[in-house]
C-alpha atoms as a PDB file:
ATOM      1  CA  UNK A   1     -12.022  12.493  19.966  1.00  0.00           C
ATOM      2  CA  UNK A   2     -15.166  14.438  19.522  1.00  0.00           C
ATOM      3  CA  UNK A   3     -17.440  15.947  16.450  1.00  0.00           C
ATOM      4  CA  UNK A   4     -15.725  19.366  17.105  1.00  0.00           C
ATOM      5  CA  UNK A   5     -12.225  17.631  16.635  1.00  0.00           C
ATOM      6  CA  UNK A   6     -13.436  15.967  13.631  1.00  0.00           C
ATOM      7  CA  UNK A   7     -15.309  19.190  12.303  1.00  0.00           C
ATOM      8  CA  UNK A   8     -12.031  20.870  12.520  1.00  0.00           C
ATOM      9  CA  UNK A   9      -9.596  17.707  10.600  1.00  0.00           C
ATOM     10  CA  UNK A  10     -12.291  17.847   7.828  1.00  0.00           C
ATOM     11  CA  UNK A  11     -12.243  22.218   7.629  1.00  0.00           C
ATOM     12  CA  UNK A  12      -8.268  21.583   7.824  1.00  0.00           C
ATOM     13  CA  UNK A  13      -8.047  18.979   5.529  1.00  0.00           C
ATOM     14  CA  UNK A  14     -10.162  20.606   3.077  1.00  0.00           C
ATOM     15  CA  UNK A  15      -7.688  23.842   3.427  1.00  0.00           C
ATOM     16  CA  UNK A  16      -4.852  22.008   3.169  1.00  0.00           C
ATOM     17  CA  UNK A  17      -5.860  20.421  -0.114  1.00  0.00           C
ATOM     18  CA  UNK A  18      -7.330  23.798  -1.113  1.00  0.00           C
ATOM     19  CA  UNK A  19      -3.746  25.224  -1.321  1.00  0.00           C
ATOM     20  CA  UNK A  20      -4.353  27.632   1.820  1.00  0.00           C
ATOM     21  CA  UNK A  21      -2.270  26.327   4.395  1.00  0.00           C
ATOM     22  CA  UNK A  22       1.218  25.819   5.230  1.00  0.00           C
ATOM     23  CA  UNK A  23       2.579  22.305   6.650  1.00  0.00           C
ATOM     24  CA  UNK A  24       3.408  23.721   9.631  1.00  0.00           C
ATOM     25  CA  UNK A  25       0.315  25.231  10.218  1.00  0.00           C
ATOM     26  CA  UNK A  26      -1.547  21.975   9.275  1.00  0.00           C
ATOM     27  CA  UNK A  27       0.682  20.224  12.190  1.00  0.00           C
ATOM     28  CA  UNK A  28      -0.280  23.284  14.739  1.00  0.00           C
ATOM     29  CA  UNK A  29      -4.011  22.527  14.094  1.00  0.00           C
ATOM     30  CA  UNK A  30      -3.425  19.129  14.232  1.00  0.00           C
ATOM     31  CA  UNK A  31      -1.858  19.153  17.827  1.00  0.00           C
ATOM     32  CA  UNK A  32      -4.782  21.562  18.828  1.00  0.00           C
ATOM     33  CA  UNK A  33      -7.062  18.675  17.808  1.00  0.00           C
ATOM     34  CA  UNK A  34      -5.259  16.435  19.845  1.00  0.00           C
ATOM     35  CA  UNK A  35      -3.947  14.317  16.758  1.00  0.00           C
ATOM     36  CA  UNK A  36      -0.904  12.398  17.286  1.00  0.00           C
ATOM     37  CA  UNK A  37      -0.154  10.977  13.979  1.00  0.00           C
ATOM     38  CA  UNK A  38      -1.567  10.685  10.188  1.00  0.00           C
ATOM     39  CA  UNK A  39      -1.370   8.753   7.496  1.00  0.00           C
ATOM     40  CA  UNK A  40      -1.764   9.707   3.812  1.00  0.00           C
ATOM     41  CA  UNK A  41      -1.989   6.646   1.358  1.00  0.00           C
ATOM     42  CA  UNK A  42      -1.930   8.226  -2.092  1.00  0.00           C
ATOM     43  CA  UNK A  43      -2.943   4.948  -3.543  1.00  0.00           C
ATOM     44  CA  UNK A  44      -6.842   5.163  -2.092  1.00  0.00           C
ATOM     45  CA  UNK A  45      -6.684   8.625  -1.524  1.00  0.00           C
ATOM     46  CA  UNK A  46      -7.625   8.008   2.426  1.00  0.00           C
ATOM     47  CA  UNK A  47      -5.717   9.774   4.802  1.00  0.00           C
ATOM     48  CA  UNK A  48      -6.157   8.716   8.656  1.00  0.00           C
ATOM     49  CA  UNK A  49      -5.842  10.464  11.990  1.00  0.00           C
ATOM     50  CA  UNK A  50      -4.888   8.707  14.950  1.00  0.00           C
ATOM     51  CA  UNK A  51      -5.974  10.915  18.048  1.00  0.00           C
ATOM     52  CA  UNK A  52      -3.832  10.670  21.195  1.00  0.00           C
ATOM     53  CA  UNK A  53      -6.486   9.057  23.493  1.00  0.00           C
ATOM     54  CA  UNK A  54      -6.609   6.334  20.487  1.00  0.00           C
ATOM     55  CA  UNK A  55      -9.499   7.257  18.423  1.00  0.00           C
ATOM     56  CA  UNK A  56      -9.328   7.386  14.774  1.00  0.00           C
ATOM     57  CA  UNK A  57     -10.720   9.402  12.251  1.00  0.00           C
ATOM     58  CA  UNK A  58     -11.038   8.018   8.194  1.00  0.00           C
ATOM     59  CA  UNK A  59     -11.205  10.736   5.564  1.00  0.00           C
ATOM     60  CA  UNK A  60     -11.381   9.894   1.642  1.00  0.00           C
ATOM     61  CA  UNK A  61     -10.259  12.758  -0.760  1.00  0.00           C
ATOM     62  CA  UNK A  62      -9.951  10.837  -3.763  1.00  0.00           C
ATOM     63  CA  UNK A  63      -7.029   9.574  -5.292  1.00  0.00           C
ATOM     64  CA  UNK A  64      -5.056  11.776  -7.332  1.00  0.00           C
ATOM     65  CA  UNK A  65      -4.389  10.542 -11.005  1.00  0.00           C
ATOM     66  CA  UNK A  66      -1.459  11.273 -10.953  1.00  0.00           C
ATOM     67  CA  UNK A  67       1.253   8.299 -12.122  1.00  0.00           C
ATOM     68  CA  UNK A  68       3.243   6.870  -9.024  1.00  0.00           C
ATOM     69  CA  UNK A  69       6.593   5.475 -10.876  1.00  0.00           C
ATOM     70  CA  UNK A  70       8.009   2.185  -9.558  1.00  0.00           C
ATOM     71  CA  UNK A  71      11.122   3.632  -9.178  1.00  0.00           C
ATOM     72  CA  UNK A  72      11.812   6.017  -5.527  1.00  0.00           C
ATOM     73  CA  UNK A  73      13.527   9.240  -6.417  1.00  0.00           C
ATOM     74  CA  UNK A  74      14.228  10.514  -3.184  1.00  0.00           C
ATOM     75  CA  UNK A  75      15.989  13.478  -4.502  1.00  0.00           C
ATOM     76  CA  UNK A  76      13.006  14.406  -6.130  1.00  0.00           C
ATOM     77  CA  UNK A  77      11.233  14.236  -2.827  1.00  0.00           C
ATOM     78  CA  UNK A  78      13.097  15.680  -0.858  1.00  0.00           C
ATOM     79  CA  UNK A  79      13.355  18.390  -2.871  1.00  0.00           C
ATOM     80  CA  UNK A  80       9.352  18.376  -3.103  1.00  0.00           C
ATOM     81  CA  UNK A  81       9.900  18.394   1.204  1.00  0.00           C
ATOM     82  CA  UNK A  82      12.045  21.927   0.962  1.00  0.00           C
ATOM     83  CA  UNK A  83      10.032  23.553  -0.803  1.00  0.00           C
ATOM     84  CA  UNK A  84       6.856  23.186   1.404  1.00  0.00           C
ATOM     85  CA  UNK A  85       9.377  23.833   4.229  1.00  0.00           C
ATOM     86  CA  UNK A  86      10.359  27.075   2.931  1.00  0.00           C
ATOM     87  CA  UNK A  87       6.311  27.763   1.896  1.00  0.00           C
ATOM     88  CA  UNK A  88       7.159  27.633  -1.940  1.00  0.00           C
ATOM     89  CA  UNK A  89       5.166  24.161  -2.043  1.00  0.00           C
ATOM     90  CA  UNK A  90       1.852  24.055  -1.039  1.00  0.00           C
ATOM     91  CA  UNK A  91      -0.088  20.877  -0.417  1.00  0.00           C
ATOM     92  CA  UNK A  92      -1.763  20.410  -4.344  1.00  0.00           C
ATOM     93  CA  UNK A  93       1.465  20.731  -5.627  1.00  0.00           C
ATOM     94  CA  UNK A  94       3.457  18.901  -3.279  1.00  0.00           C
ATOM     95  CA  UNK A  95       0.777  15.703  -3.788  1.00  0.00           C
ATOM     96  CA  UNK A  96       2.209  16.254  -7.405  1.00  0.00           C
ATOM     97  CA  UNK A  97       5.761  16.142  -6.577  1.00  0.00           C
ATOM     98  CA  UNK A  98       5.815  13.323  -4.323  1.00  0.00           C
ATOM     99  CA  UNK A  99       3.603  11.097  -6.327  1.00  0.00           C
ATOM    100  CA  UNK A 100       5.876  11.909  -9.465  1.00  0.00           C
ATOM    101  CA  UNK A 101       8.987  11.237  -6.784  1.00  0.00           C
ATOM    102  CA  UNK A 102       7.511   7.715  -6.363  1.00  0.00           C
ATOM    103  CA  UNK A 103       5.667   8.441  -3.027  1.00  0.00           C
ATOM    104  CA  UNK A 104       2.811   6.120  -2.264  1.00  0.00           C
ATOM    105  CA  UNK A 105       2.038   7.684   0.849  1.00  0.00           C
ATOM    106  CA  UNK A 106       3.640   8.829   4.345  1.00  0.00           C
ATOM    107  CA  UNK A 107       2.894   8.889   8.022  1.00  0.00           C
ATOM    108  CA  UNK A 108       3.160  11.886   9.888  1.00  0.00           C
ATOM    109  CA  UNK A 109       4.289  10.961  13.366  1.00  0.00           C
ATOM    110  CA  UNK A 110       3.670  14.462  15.164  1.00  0.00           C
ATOM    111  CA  UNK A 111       4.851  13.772  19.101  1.00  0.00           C
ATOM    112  CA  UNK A 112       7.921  12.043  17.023  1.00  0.00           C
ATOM    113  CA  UNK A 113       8.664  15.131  15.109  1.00  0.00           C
ATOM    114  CA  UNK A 114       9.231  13.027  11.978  1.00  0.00           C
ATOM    115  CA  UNK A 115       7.803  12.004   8.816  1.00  0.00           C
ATOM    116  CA  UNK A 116       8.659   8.482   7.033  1.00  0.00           C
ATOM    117  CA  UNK A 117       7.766   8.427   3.199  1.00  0.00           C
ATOM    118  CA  UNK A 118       7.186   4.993   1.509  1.00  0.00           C
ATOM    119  CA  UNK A 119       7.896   3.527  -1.967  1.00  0.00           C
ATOM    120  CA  UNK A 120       5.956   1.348  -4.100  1.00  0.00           C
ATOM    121  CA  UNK A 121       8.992  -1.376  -2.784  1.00  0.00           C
ATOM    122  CA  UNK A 122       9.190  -0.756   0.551  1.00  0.00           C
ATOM    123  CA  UNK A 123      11.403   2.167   0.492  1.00  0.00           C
ATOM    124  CA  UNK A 124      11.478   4.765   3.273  1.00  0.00           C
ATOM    125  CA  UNK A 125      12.585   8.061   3.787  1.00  0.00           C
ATOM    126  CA  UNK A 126      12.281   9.692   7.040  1.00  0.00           C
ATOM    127  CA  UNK A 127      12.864  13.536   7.141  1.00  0.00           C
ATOM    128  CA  UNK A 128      12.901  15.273  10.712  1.00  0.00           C
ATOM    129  CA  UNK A 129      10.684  18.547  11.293  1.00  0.00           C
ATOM    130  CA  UNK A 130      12.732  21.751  10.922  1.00  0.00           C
ATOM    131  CA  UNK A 131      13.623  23.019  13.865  1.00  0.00           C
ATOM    132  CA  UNK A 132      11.131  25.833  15.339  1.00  0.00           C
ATOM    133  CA  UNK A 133      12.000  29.610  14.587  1.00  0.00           C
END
């Protein structure tokens, strides 16, 4: 990890939550930064990078005031999930969705290809990346 890695997270991140990016070009940049994995906790509004030598970076966005229901809807997420898969969804909106869906965060594994999503209870649902085009 370096200040040019982290200069590039914090442009990214900034894009992402800007509404200018796609997911999957969030994850390229993220491999070129030589992030591994993520985690967004929607309850602090932190989201952390894990690098793959084992450095970490912190960033803090804000929460989002949006209301995270007790209940886990993960039809509601996962239809959140397809529509940033087919670029319908972009990242403001899809923080919207997934809150609504009962989402208090997710980890991004990126060398696992996966994503797990958590409820307020423990839930999880783990969606696979699409497969490359």
């Amino acid at each position: 990890m370096n200040d040019a890695a982290i200069l590039a997270i914090e442009t990214l991140a900034k894009d992402s939550y800007a509404g200018k990016l796609s997911f999957g070009q969030v994850v390229g940049s993220l491999v070129d930064a030589g992030v591994a994995s993520y985690f967004v906790d929607y309850r602090t509004g932190v989201t952390t990078y894990y690098f793959e030598e084992g450095g970490v970076c912190t960033l803090d966005f804000g929460k989002k005031e949006y209301l995270i229901p007790a209940v886990f809807d993960a039809q509601s997420l996962v239809a959140a999930i397809r529509g940033a898969q087919r670029d319908e969804v972009r990242y403001p909106e899809f923080v919207r969705l997934s809150m609504t869906a009962g989402c208090v965060g997710y980890f991004v594994w990126i060398t696992g290809r996966h994503v797990s999503y958590f409820g307020h209870a423990g839930e999880v649902h783990v969606e696979q990346f699409p497969s490359a085009k």
